[in-house]
Every structure is written in C-alpha cells, then in structure tokens.
N, C-alpha and C. Protein backbone atom coordinates (compact mmCIF):
# COMPACT_ATOMS: atom_id res chain seq x y z
N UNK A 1 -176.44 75.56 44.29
CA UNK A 1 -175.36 75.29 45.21
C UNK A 1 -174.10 76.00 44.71
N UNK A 2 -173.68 76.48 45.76
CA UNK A 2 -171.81 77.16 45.27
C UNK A 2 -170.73 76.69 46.39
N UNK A 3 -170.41 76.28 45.67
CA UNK A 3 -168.99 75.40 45.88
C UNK A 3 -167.53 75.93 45.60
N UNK A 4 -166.58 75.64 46.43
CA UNK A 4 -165.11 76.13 46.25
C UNK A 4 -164.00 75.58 46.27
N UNK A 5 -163.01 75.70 45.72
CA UNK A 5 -161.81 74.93 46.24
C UNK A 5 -161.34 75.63 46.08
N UNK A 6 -159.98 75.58 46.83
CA UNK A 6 -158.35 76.43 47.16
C UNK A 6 -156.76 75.59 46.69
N UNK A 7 -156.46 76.14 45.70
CA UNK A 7 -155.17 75.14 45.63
C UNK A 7 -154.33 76.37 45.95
N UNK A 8 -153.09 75.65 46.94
CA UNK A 8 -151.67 76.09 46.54
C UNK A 8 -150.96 76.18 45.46
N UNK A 9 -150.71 76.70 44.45
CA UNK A 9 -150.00 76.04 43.48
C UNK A 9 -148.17 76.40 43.67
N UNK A 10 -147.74 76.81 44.65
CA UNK A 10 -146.69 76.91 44.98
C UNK A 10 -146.21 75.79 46.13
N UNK A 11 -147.04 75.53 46.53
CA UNK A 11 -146.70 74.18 47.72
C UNK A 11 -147.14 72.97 47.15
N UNK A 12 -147.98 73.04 46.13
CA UNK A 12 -148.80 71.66 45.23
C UNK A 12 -149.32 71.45 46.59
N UNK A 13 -150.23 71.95 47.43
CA UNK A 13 -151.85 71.31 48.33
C UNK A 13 -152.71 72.17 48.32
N UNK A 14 -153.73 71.46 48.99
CA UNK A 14 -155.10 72.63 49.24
C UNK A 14 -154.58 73.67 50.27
N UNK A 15 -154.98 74.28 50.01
CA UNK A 15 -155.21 75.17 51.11
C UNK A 15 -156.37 75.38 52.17
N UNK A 16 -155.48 75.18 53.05
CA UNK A 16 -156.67 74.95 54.23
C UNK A 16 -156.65 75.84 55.23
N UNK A 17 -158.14 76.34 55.61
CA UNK A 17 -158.35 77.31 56.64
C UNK A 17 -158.52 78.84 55.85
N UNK A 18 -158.77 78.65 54.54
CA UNK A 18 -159.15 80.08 54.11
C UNK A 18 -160.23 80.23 54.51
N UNK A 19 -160.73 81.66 54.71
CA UNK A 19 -162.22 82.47 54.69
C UNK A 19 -162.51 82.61 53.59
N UNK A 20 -163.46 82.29 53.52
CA UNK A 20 -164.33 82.69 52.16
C UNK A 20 -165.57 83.02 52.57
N UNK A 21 -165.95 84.41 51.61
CA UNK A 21 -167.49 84.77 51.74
C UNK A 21 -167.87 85.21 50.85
N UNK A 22 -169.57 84.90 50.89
CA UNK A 22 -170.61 84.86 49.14
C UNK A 22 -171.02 86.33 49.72
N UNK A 23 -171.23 86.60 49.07
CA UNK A 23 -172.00 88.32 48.76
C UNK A 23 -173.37 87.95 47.80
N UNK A 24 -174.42 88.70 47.67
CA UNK A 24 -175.00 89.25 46.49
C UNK A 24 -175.10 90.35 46.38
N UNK A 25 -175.64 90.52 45.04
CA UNK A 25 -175.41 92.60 44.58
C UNK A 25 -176.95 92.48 44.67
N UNK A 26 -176.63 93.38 45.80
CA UNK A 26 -178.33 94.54 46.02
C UNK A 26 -178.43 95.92 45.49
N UNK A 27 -179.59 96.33 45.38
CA UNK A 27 -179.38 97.35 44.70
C UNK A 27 -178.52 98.22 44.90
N UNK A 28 -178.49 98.26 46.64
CA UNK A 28 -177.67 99.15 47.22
C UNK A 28 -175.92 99.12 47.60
N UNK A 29 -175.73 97.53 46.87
CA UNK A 29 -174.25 97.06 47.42
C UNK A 29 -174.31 96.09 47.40
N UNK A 30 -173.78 95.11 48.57
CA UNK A 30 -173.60 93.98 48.29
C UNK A 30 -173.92 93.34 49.91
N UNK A 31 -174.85 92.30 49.67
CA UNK A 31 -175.39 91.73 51.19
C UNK A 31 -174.47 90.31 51.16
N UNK A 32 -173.58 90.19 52.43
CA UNK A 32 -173.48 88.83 52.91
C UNK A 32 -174.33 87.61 53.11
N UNK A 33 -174.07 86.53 52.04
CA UNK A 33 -175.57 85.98 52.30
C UNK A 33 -174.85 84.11 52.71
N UNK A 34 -173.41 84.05 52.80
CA UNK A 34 -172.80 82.90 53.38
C UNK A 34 -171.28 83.05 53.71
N UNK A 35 -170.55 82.42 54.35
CA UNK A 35 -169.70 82.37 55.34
C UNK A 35 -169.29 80.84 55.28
N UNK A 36 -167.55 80.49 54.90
CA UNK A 36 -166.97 79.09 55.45
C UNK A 36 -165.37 79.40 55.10
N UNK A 37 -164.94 78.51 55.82
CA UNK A 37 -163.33 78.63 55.40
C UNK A 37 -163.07 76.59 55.00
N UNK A 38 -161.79 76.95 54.08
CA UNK A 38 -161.71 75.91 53.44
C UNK A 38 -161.23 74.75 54.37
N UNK A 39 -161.37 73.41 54.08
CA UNK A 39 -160.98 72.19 55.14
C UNK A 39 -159.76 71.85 54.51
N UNK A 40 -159.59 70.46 55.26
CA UNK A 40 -158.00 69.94 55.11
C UNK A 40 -157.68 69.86 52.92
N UNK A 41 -159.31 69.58 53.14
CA UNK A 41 -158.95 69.23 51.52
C UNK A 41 -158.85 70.97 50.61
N UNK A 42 -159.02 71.81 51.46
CA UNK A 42 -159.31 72.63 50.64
C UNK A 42 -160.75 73.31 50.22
N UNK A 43 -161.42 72.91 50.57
CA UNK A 43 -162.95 72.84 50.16
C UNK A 43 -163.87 73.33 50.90
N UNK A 44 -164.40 74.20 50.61
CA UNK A 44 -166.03 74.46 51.18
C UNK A 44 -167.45 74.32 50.56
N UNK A 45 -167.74 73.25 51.53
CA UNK A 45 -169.07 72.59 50.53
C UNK A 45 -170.40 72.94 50.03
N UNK A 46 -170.45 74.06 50.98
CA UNK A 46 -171.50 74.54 50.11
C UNK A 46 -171.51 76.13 51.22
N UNK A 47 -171.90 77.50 50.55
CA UNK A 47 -171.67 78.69 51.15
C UNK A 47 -173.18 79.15 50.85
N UNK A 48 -174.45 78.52 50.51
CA UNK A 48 -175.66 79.06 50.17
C UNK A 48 -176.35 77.91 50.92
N UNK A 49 -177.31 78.89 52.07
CA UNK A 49 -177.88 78.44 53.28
C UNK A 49 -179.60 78.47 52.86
N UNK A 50 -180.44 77.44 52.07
CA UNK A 50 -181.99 77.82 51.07
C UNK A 50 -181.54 78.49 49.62
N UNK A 51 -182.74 78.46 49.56
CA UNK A 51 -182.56 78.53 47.94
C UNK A 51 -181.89 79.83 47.28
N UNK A 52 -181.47 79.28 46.58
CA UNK A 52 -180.63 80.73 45.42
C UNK A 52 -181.59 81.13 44.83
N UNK A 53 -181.35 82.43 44.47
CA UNK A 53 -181.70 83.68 43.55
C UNK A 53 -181.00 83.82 42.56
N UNK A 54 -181.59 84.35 41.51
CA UNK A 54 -180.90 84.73 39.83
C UNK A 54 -180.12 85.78 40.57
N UNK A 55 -178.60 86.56 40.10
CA UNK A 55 -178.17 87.56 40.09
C UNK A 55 -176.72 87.62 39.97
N UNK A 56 -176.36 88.53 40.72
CA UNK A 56 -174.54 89.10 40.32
C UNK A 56 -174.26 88.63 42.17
N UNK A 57 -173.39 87.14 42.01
CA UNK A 57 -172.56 86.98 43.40
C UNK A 57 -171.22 87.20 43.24
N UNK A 58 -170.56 87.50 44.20
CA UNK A 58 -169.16 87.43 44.77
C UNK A 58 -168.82 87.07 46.02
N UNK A 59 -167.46 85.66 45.42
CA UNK A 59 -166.88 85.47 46.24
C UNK A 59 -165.36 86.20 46.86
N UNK A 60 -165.69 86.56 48.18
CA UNK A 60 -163.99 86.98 48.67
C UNK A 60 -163.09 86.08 49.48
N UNK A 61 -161.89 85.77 49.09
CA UNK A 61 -160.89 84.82 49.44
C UNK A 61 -160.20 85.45 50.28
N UNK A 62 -159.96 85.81 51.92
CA UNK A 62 -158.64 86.05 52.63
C UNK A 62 -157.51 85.56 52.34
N UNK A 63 -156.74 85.71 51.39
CA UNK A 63 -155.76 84.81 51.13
C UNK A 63 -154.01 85.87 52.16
N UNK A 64 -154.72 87.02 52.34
CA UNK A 64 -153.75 87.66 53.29
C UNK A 64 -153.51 86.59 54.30
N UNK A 65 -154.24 86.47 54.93
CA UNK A 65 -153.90 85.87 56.58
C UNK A 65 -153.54 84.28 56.05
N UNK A 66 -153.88 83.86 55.00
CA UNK A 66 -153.61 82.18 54.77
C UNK A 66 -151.85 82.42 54.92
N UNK A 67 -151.91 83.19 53.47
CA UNK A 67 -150.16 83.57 53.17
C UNK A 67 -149.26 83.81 54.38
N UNK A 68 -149.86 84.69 55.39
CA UNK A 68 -149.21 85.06 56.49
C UNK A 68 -148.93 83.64 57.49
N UNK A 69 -149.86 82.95 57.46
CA UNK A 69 -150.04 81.51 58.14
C UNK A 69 -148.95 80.22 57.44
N UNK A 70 -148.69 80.97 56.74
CA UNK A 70 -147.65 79.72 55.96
C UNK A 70 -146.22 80.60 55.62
N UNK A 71 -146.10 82.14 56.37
CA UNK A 71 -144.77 82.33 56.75
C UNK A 71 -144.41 83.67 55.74
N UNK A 72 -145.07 83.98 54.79
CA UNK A 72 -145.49 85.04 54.03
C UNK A 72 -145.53 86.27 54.92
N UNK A 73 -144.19 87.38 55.10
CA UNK A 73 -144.72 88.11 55.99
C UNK A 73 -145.96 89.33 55.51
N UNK A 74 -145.69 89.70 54.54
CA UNK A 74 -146.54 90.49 53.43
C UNK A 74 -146.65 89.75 52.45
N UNK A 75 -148.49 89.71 52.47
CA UNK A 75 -149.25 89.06 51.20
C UNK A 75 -149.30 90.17 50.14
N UNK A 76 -148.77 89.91 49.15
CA UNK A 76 -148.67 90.65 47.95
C UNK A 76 -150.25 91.16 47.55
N UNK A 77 -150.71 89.98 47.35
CA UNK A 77 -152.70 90.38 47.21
C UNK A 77 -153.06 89.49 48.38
N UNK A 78 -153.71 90.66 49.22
CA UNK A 78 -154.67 90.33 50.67
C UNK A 78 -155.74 89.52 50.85
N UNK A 79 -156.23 89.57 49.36
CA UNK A 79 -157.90 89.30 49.24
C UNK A 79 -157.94 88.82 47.58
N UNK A 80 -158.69 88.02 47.20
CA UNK A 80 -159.17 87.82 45.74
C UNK A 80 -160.79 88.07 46.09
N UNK A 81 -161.32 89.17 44.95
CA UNK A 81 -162.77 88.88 44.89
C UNK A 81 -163.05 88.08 42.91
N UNK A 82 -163.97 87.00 43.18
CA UNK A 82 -164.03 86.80 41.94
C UNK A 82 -165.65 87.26 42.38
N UNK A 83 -166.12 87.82 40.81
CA UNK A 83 -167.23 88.18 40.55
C UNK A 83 -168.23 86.92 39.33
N UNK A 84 -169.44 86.81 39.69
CA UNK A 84 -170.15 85.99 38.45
C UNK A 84 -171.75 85.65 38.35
N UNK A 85 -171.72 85.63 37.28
CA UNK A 85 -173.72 85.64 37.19
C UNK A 85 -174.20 84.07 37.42
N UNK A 86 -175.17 84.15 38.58
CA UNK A 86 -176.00 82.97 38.17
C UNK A 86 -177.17 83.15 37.79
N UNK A 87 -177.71 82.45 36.72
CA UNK A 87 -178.98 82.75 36.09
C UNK A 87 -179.91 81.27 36.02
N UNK A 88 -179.78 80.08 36.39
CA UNK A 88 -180.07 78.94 36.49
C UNK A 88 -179.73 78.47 38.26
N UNK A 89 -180.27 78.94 39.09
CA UNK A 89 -180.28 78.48 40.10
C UNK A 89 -180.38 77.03 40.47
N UNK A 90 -181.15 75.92 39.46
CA UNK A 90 -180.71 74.77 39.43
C UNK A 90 -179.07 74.19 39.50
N UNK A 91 -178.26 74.64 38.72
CA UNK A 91 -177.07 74.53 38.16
C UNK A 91 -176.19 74.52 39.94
N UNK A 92 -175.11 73.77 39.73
CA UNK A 92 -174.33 73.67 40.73
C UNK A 92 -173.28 74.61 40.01
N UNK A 93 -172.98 75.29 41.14
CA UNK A 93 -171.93 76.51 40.63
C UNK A 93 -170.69 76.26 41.30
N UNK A 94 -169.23 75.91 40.82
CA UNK A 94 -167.95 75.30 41.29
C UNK A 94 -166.82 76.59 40.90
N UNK A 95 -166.70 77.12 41.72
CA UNK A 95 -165.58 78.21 41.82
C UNK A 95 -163.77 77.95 42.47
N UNK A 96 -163.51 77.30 41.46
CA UNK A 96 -162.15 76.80 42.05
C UNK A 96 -160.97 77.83 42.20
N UNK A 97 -160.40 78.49 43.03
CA UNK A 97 -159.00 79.14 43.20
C UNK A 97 -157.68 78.50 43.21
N UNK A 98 -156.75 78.63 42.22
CA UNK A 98 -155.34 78.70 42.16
C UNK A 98 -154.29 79.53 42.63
N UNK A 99 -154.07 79.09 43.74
CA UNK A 99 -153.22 80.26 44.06
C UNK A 99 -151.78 80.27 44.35
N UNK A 100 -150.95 81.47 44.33
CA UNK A 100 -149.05 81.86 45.01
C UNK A 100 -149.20 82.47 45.45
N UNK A 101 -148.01 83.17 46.07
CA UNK A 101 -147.50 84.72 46.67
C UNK A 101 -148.15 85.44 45.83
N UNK A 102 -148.06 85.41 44.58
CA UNK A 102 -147.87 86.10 43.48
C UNK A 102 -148.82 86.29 42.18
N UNK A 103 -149.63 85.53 42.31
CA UNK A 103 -150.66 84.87 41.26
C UNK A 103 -152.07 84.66 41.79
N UNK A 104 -152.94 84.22 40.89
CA UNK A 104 -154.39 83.61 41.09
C UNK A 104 -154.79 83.35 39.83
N UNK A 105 -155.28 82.34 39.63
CA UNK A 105 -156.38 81.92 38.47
C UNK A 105 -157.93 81.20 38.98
N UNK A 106 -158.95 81.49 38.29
CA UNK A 106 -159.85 80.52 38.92
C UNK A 106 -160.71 80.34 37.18
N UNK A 107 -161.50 79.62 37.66
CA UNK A 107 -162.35 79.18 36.12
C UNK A 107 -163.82 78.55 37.02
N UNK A 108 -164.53 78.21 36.08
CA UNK A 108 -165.67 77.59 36.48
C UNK A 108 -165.61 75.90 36.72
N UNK A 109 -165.59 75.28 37.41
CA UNK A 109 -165.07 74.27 37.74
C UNK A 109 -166.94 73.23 37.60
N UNK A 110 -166.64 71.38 38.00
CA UNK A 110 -168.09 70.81 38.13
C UNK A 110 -168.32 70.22 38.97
C-alpha cells in the first residue's frame, strides 16, 4: 500500500485537493500505475489499485495549481517528484509532503 499526506507548513493545514500520481520505472520510462488528489484532511489513501511489484516508484505532487488556488500567483516549484524503492511489497509505504511557496521536505512516514 502507498499512502500520502500534504501539509501546509505555511498555513499550519493539510492541504487539500492536490493531484498526486504513482509512476513505476519501466524499462522504457515511467508507466502511470495510480491517480488521487488529497481530501479535506490532506490525504490520499491509498494510490495502488492490486498488488504491488518490487521496483523504483515515483510520486508527482501538483503543488503549482494548489499554490495558485490559495492565491500564489507564480508557484515557485510547480511540481515535487519524490523518487523511492520498494522492495517488500508487504510493507505499507507512507510518503508524507511538507510544504511553502518556497520549500518541501518529505521523509518516510507509518
């Protein structure tokens, strides 16, 4: 399972109504393999539709159009991609985003 959250850290809330989308790396690039945008809390509960595969996913964050939605006329960074291996497809995988105008942090979250 892969899981997300969105914080504001300039407004202190979730952020709600981001796009987010899972990728995997194919040989040839990278296949779309889920699709959600975040809820009131911030959260999308799960972006993997059957079972996971071992490999190299990425998630991409629209954080352009969020920023723009909360009055931001130019988003400084448009997009966050975080990149990361899963190798235990059992394992619940928690990808949390921190975000500003100006910033991003994320870590592995549970």
């Amino acid at each position: 399972m892969i899981t997300t959250h969105v914080l504001d850290t300039a407004r202190g809330e979730p952020a709600h109504g981001v796009t987010v989308i899972l990728e995997l790396r194919q040989a040839s690039g990278w296949a779309p393999i889920g699709r959600g945008a975040t809820d009131e809390k911030g959260r999308v509960a799960n972006l993997v539709d059957g079972p996971m595969s071992p490999g190299t996913y990425r998630l991409t964050f629209d954080i352009g159009t969020y920023h723009r939605d909360q009055g931001l006329n130019v988003a400084f960074f448009p997009e966050v991609k975080i990149t990361f291996n899963v190798r235990d497809t059992e394992e619940h995988f928690h990808i949390p985003l921190l975000l500003s105008p100006f910033g991003y942090s994320t870590y592995r979250g549970a």
